[in-house]
N, C-alpha and C. Protein backbone atom coordinates (compact mmCIF):
# COMPACT_ATOMS: atom_id res chain seq x y z
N UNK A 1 0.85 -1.18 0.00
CA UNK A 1 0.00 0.00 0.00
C UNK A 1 0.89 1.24 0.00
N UNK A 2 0.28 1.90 -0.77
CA UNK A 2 1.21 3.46 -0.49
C UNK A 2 0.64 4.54 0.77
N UNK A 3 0.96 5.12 0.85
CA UNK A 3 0.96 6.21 2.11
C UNK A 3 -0.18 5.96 2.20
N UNK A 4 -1.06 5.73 3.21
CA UNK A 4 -2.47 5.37 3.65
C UNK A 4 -3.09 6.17 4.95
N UNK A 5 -3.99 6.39 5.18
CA UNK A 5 -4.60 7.02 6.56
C UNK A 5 -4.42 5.87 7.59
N UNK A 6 -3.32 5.98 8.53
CA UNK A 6 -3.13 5.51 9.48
C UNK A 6 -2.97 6.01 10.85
N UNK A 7 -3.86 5.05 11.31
CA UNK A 7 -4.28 5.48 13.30
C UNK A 7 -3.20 4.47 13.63
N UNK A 8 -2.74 4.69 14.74
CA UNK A 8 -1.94 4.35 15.65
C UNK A 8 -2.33 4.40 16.72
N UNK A 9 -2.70 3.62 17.68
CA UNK A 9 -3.02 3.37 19.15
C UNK A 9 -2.34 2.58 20.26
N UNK A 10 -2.68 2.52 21.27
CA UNK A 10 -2.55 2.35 22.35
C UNK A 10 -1.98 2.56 23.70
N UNK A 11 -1.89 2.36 24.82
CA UNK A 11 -1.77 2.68 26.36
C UNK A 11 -0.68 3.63 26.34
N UNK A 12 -0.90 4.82 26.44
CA UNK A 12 0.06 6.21 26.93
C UNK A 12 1.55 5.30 27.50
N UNK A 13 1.96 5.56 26.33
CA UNK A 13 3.55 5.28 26.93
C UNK A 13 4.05 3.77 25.93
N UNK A 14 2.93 3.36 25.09
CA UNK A 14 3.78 2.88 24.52
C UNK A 14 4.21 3.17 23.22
N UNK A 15 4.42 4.29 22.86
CA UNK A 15 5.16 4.50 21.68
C UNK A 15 4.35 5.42 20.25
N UNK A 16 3.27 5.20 20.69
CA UNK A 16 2.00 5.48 19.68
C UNK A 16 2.65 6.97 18.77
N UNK A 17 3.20 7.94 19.50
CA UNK A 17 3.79 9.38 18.73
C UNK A 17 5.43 9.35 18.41
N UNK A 18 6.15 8.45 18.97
CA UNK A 18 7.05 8.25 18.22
C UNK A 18 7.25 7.65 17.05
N UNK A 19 6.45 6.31 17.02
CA UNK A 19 6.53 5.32 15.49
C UNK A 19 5.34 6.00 14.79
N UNK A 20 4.59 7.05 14.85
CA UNK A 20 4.00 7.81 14.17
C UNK A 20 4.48 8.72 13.54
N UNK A 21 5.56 9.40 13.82
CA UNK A 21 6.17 10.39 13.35
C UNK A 21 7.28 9.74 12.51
N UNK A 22 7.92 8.81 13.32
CA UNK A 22 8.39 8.04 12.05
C UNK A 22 8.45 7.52 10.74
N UNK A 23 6.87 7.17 10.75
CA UNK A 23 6.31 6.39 9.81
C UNK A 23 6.15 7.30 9.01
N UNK A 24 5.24 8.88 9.21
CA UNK A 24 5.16 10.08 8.61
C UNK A 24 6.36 10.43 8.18
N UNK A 25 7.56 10.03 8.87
CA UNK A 25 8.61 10.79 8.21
C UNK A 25 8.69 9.75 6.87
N UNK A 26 8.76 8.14 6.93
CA UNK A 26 9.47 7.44 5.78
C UNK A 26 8.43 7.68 4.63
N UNK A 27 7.40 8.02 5.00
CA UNK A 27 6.36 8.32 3.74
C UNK A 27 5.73 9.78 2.97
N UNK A 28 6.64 10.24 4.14
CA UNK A 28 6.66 12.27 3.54
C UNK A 28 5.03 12.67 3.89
N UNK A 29 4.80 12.00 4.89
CA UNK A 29 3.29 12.48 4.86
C UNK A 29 3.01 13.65 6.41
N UNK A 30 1.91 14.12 6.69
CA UNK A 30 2.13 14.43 7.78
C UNK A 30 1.37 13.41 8.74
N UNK A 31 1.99 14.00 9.89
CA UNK A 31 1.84 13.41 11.26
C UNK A 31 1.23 14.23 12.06
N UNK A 32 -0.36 13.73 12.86
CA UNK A 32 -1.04 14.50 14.18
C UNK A 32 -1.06 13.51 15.21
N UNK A 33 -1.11 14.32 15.77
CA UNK A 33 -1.30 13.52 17.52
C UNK A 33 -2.19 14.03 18.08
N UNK A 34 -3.08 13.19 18.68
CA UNK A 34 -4.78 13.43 18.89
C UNK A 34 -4.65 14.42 20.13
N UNK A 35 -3.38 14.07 21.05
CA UNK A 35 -3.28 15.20 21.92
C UNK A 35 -3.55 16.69 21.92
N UNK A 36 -2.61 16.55 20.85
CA UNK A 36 -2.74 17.63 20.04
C UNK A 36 -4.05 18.32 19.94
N UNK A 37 -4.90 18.08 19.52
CA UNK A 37 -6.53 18.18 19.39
C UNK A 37 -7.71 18.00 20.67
N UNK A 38 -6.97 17.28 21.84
CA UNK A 38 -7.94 16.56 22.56
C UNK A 38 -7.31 17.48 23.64
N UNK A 39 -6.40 18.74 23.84
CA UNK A 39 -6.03 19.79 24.95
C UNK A 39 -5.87 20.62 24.31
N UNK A 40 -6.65 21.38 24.82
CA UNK A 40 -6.43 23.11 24.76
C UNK A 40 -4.51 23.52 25.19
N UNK A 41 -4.04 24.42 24.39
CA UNK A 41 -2.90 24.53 24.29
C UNK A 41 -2.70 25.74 25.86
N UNK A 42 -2.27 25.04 26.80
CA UNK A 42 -1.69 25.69 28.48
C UNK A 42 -0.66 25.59 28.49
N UNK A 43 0.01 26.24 29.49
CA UNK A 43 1.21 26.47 30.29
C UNK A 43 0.73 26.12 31.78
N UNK A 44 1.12 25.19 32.52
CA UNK A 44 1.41 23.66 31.65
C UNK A 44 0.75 23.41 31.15
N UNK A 45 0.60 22.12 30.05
CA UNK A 45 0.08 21.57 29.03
C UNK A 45 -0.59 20.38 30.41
N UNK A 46 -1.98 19.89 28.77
CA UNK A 46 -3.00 18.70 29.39
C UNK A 46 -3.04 19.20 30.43
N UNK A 47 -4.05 20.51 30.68
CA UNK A 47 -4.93 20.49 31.84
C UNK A 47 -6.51 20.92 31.35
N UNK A 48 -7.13 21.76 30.36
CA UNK A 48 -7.94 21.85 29.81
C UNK A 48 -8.69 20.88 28.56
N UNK A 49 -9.70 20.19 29.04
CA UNK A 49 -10.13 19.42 27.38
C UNK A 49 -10.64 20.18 26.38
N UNK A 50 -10.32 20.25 25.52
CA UNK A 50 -11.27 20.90 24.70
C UNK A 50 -12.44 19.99 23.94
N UNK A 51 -13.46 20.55 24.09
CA UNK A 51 -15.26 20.04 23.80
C UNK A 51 -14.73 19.02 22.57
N UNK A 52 -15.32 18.21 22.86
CA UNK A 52 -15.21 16.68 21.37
C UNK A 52 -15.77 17.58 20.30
N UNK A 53 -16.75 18.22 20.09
CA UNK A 53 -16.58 19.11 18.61
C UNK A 53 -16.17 19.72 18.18
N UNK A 54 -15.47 20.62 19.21
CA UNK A 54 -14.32 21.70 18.55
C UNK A 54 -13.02 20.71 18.43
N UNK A 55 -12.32 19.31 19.04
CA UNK A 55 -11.30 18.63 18.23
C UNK A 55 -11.95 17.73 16.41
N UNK A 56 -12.98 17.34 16.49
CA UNK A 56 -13.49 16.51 15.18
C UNK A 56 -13.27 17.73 14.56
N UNK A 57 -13.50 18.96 14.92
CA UNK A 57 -14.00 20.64 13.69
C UNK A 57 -12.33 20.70 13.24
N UNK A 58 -11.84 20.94 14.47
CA UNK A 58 -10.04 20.69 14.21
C UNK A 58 -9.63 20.02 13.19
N UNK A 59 -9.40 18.83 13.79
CA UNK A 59 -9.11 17.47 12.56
C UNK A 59 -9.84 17.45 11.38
N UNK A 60 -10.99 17.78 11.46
CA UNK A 60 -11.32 18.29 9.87
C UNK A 60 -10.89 19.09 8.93
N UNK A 61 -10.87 20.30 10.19
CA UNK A 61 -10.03 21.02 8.92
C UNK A 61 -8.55 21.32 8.76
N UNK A 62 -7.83 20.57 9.85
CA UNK A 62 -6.02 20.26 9.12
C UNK A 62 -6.19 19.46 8.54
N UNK A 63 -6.75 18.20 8.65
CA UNK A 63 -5.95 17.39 8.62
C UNK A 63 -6.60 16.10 7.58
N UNK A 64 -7.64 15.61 7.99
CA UNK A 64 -8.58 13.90 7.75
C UNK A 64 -8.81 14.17 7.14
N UNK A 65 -9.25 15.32 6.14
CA UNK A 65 -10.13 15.12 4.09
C UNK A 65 -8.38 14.44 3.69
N UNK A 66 -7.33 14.41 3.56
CA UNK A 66 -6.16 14.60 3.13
C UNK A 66 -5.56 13.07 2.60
N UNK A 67 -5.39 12.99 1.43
CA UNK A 67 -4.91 11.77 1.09
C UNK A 67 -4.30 10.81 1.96
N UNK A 68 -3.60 10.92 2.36
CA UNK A 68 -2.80 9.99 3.46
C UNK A 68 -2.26 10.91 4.73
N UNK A 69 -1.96 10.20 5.74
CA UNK A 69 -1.76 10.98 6.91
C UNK A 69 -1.30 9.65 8.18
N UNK A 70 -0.75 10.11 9.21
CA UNK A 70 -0.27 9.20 10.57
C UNK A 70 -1.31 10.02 11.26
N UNK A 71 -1.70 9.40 12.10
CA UNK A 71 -2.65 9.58 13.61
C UNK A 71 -2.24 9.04 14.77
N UNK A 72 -1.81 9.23 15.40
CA UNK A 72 -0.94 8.86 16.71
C UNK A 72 -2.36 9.24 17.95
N UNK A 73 -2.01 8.23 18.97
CA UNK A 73 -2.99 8.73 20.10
C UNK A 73 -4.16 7.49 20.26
N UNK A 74 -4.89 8.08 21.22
CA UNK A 74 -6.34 6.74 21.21
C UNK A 74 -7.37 8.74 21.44
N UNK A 75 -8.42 8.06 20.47
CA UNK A 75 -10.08 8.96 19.99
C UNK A 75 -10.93 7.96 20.42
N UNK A 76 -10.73 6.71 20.59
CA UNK A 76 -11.67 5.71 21.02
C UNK A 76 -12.74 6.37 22.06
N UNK A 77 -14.11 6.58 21.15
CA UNK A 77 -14.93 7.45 21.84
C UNK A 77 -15.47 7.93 21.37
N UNK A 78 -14.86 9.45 21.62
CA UNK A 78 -15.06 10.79 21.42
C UNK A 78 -15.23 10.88 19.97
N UNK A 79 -13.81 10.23 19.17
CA UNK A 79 -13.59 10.39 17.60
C UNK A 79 -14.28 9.63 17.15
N UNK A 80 -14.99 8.64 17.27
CA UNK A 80 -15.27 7.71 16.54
C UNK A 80 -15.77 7.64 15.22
N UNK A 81 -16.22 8.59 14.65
CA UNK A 81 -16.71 9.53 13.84
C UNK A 81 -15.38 9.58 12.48
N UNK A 82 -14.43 9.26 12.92
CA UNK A 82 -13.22 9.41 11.88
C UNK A 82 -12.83 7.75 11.44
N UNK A 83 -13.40 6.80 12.15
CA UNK A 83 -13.35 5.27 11.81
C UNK A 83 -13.23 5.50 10.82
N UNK A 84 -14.09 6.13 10.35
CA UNK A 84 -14.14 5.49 8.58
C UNK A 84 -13.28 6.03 7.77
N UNK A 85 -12.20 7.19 8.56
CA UNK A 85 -11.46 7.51 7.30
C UNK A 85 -10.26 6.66 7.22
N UNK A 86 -9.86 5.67 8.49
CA UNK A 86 -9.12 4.80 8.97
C UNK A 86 -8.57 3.57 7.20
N UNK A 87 -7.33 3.79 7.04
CA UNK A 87 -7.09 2.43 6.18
C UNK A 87 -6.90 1.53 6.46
N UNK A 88 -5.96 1.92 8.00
CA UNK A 88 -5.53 0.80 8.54
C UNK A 88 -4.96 1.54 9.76
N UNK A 89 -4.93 0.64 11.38
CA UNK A 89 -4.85 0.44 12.38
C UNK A 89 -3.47 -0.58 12.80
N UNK A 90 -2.56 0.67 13.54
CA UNK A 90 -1.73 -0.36 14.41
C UNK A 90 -2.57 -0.19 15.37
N UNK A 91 -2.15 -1.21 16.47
CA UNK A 91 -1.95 -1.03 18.31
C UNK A 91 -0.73 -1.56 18.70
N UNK A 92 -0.38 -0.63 19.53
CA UNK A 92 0.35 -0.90 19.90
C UNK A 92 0.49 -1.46 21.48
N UNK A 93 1.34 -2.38 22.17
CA UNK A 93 1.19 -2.98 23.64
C UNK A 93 2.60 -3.01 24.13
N UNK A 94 2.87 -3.17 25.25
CA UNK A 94 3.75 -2.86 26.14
C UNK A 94 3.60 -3.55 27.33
N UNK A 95 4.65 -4.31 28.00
CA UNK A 95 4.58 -5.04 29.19
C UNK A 95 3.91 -3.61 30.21
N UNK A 96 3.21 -3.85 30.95
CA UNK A 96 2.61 -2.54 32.44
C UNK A 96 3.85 -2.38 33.11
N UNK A 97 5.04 -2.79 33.41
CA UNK A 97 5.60 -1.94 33.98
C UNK A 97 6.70 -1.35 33.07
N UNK A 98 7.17 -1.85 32.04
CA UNK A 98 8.05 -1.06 30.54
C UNK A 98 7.31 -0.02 30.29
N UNK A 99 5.87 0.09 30.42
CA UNK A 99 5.06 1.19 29.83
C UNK A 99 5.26 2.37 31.09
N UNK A 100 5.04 1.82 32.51
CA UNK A 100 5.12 2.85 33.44
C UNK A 100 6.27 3.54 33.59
N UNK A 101 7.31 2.87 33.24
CA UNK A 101 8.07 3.21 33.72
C UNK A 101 8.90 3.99 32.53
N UNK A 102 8.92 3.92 31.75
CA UNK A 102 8.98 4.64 30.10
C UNK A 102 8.04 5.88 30.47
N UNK A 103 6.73 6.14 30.51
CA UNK A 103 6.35 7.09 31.12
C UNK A 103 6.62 8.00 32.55
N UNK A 104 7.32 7.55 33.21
CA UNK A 104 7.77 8.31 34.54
C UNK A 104 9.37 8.79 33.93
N UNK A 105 10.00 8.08 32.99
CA UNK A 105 11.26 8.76 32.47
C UNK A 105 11.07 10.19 31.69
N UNK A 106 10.27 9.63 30.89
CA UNK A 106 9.38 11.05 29.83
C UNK A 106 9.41 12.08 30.93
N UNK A 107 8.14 11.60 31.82
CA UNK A 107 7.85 13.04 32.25
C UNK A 107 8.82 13.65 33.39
N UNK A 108 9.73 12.95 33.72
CA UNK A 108 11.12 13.85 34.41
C UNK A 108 11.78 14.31 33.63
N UNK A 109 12.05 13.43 32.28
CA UNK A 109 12.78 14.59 31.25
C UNK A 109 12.18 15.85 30.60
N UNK A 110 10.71 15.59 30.62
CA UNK A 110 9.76 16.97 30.34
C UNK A 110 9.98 17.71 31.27
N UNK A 111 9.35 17.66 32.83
CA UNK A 111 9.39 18.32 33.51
C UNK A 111 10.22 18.40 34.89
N UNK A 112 11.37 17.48 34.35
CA UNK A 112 12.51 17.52 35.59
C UNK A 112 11.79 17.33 37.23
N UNK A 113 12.96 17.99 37.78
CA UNK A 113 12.98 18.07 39.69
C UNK A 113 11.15 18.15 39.64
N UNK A 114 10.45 19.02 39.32
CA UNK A 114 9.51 19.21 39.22
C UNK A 114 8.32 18.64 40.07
N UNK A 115 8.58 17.05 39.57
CA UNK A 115 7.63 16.30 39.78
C UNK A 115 8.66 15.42 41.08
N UNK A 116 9.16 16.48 41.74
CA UNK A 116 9.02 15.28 43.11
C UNK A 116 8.41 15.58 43.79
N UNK A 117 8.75 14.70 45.12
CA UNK A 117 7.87 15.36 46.16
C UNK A 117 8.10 16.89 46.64
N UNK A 118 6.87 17.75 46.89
CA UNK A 118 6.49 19.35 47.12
C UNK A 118 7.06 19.82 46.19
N UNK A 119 6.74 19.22 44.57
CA UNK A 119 7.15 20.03 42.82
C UNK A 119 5.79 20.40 42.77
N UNK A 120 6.57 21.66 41.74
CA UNK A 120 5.15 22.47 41.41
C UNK A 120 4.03 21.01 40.50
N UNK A 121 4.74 20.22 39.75
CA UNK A 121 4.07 19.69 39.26
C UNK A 121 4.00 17.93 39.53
N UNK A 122 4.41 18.23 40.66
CA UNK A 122 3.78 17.07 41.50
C UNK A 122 2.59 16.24 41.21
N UNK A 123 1.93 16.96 42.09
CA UNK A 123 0.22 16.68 42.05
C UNK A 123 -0.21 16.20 40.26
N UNK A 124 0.21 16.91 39.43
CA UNK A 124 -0.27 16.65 38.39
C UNK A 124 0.57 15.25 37.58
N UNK A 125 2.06 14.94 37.80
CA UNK A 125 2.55 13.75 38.03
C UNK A 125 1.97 12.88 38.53
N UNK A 126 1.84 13.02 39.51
CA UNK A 126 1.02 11.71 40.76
C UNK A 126 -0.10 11.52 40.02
N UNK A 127 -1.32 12.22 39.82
CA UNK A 127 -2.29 12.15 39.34
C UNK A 127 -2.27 11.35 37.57
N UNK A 128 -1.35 11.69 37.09
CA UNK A 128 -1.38 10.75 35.92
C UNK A 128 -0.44 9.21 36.15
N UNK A 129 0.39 9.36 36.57
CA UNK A 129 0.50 7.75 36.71
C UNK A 129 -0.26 7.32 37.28
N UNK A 130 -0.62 7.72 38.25
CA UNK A 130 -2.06 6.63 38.76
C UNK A 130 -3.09 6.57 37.47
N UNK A 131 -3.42 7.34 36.67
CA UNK A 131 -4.60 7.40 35.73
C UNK A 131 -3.99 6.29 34.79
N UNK A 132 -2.80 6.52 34.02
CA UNK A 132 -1.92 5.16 33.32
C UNK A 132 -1.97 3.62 33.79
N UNK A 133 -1.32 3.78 35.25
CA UNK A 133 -1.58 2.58 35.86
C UNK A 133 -2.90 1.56 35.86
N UNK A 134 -4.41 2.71 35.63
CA UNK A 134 -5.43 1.78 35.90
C UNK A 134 -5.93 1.17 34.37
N UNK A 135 -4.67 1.51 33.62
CA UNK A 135 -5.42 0.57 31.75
C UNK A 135 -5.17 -0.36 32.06
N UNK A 136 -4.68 -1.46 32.73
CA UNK A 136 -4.65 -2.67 33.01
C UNK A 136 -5.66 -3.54 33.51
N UNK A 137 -6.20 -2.70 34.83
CA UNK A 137 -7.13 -2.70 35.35
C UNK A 137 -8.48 -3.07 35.02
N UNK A 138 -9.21 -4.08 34.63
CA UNK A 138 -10.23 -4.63 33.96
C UNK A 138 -11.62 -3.64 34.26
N UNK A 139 -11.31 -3.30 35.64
CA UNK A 139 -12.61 -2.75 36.42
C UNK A 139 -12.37 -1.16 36.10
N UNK A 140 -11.43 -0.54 35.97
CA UNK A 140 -11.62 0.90 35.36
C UNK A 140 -12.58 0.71 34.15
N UNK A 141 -13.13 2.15 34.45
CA UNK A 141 -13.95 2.61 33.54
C UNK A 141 -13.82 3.89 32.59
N UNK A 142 -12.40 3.99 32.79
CA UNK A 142 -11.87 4.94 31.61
C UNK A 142 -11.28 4.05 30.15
N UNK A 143 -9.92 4.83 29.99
CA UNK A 143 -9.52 4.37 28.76
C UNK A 143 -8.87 3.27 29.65
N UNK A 144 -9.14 1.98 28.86
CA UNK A 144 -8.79 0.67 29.62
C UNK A 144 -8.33 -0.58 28.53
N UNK A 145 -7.20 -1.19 29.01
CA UNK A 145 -6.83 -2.27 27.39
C UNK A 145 -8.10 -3.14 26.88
N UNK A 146 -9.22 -3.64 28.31
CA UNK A 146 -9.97 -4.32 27.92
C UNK A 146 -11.13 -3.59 27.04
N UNK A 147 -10.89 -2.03 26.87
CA UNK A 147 -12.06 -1.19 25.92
C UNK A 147 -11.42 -1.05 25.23
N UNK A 148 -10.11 -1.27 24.95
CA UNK A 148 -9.19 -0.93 23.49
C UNK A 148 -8.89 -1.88 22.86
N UNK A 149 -8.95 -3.28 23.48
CA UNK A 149 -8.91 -4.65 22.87
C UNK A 149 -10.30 -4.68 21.84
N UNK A 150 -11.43 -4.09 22.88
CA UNK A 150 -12.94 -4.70 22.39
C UNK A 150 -13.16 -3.56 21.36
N UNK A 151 -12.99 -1.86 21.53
CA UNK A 151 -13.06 -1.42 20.12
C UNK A 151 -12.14 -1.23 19.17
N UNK A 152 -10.59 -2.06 19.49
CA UNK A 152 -9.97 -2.73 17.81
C UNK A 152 -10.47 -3.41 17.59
N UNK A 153 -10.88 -4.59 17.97
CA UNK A 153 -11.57 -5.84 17.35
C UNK A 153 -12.68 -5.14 16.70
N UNK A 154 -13.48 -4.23 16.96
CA UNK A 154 -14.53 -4.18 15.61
C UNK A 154 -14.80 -3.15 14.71
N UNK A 155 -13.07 -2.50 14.46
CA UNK A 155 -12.72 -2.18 14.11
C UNK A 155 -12.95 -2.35 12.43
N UNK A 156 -13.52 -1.49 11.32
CA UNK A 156 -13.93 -2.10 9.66
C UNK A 156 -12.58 -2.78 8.95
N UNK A 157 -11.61 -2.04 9.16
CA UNK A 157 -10.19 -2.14 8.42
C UNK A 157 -8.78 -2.96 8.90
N UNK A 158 -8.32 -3.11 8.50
CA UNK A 158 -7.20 -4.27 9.13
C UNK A 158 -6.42 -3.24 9.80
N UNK A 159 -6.40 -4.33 10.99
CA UNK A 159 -5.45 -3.67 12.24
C UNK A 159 -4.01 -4.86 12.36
N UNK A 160 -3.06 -4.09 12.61
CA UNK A 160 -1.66 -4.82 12.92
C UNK A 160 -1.28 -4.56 14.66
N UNK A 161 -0.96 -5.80 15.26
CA UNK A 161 -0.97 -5.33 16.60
C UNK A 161 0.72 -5.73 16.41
N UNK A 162 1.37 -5.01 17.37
CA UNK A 162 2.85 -5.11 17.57
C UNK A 162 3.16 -4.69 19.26
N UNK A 163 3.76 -5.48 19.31
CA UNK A 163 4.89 -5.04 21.00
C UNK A 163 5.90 -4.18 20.80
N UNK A 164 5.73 -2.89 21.28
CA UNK A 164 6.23 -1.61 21.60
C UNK A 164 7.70 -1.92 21.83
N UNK A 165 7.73 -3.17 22.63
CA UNK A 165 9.56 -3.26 22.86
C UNK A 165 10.76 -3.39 22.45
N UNK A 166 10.24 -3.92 21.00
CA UNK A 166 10.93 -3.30 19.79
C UNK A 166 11.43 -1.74 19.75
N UNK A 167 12.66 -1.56 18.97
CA UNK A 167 13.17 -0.46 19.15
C UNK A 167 12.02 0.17 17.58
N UNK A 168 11.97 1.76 17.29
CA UNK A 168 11.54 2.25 16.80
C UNK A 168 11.42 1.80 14.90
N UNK A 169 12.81 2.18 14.97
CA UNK A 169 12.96 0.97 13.03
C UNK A 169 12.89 -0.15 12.94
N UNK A 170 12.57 -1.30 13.85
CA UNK A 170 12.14 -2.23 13.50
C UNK A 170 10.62 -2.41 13.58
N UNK A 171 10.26 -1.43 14.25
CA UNK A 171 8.18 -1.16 14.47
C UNK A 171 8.07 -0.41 12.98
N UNK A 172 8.79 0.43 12.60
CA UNK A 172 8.76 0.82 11.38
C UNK A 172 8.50 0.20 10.12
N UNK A 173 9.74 -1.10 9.95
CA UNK A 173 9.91 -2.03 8.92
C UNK A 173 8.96 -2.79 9.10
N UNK A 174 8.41 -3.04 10.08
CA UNK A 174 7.07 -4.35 10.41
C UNK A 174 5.79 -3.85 9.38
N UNK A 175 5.66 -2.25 9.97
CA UNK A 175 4.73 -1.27 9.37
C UNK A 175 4.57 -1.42 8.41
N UNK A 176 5.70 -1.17 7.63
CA UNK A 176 6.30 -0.91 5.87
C UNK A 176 5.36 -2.29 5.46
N UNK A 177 6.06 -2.80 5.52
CA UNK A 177 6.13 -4.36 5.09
C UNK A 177 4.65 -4.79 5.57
N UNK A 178 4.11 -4.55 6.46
CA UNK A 178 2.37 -5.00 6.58
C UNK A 178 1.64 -4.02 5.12
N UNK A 179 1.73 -2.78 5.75
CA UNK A 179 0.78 -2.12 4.84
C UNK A 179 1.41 -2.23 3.25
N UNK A 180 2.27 -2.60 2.71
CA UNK A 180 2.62 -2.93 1.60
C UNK A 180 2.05 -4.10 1.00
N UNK A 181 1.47 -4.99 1.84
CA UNK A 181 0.29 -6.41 1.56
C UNK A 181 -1.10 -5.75 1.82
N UNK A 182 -1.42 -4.63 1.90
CA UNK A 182 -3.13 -4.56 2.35
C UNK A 182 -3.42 -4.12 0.78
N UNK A 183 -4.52 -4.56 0.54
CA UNK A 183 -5.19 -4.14 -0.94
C UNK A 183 -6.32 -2.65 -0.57
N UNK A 184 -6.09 -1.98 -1.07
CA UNK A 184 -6.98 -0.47 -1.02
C UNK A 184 -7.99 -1.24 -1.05
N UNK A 185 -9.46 0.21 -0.54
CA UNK A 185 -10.29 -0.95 -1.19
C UNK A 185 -10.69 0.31 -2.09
């Protein structure tokens, strides 16, 4: 397949905006990240949502009419509404503590000393690893693997699932090499 509308998903921290941007880079296409769309732009960042119609109004008009494109992030939800512009679907997975702990590196290198104990951005640290921690968690009722298992699976378009623990160019070449066997339709 040539450059195709591709979503990229799964559990914060495993990789979903790096092998997205990647992939955008080997195919010259662009690359969004639903983040991007799904927070109002703060100092600090991700503390405001912005309304699910003003991100679909967004993504409409950068980005989804557009021949091909990377989508990084989980919309499972809110977006659902863009399924159909979907060609094809990674997910991506990650052992729970490679993922936590890949995420607690990030956000000290984002926001340093910060996030220790009595950091300005403490509280807001603490508060998201615990929110990360509960996708495992069968009984959460947020974004959870067992709601991201059940809406890839019924999913219209072929999805490729891969383990994150792979380094970045070899999640790449897997990519290449899948979507190069999918027939348009």
């Amino acid at each position: 397949m040539l450059p195709c509308r591709l979503h990229i998903t799964g559990a914060s921290g495993t990789g979903t905006t790096m092998l997205g941007r990647a992939l955008a880079d080997a195919w010259a296409v662009p690359h969004a990240d639903v983040d991007d769309y799904f927070w109002e732009p703060t100092d600090p960042p991700y503390v405001v949502k912005r309304p699910a119609s003003e991100r679909l109004e967004l993504m409409e008009a950068v980005y989804a009419p557009r021949r091909a494109w990377v989508l990084s992030g989980s919309l499972m939800g809110w977006g659902d509404v863009l399924i159909k512009r979907f060609d094809a679907v990674v997910f991506l997975t990650l052992d729970p503590s490679t993922r936590i702990a890949r995420l607690k590196a990030r956000e000290r290198t984002r926001l340093g000393a910060s996030v220790d104990p009595g950091g300005s951005a403490e509280p807001a640290y603490r508060a998201f690893i615990e929110w990360a921690q509960r996708y495992d968690d069968d009984a959460f009722t947020g974004r959870s693997r067992r709601r991201h298992d059940r809406w890839v699976s019924e999913l219209p378009c072929p999805v490729l699932h891969l383990d994150s623990t792979n380094p970045v160019p070899t999640l790449v070449a897997a990519v290449l090499t899948w979507t190069a066997t999918i027939k348009p339709e």
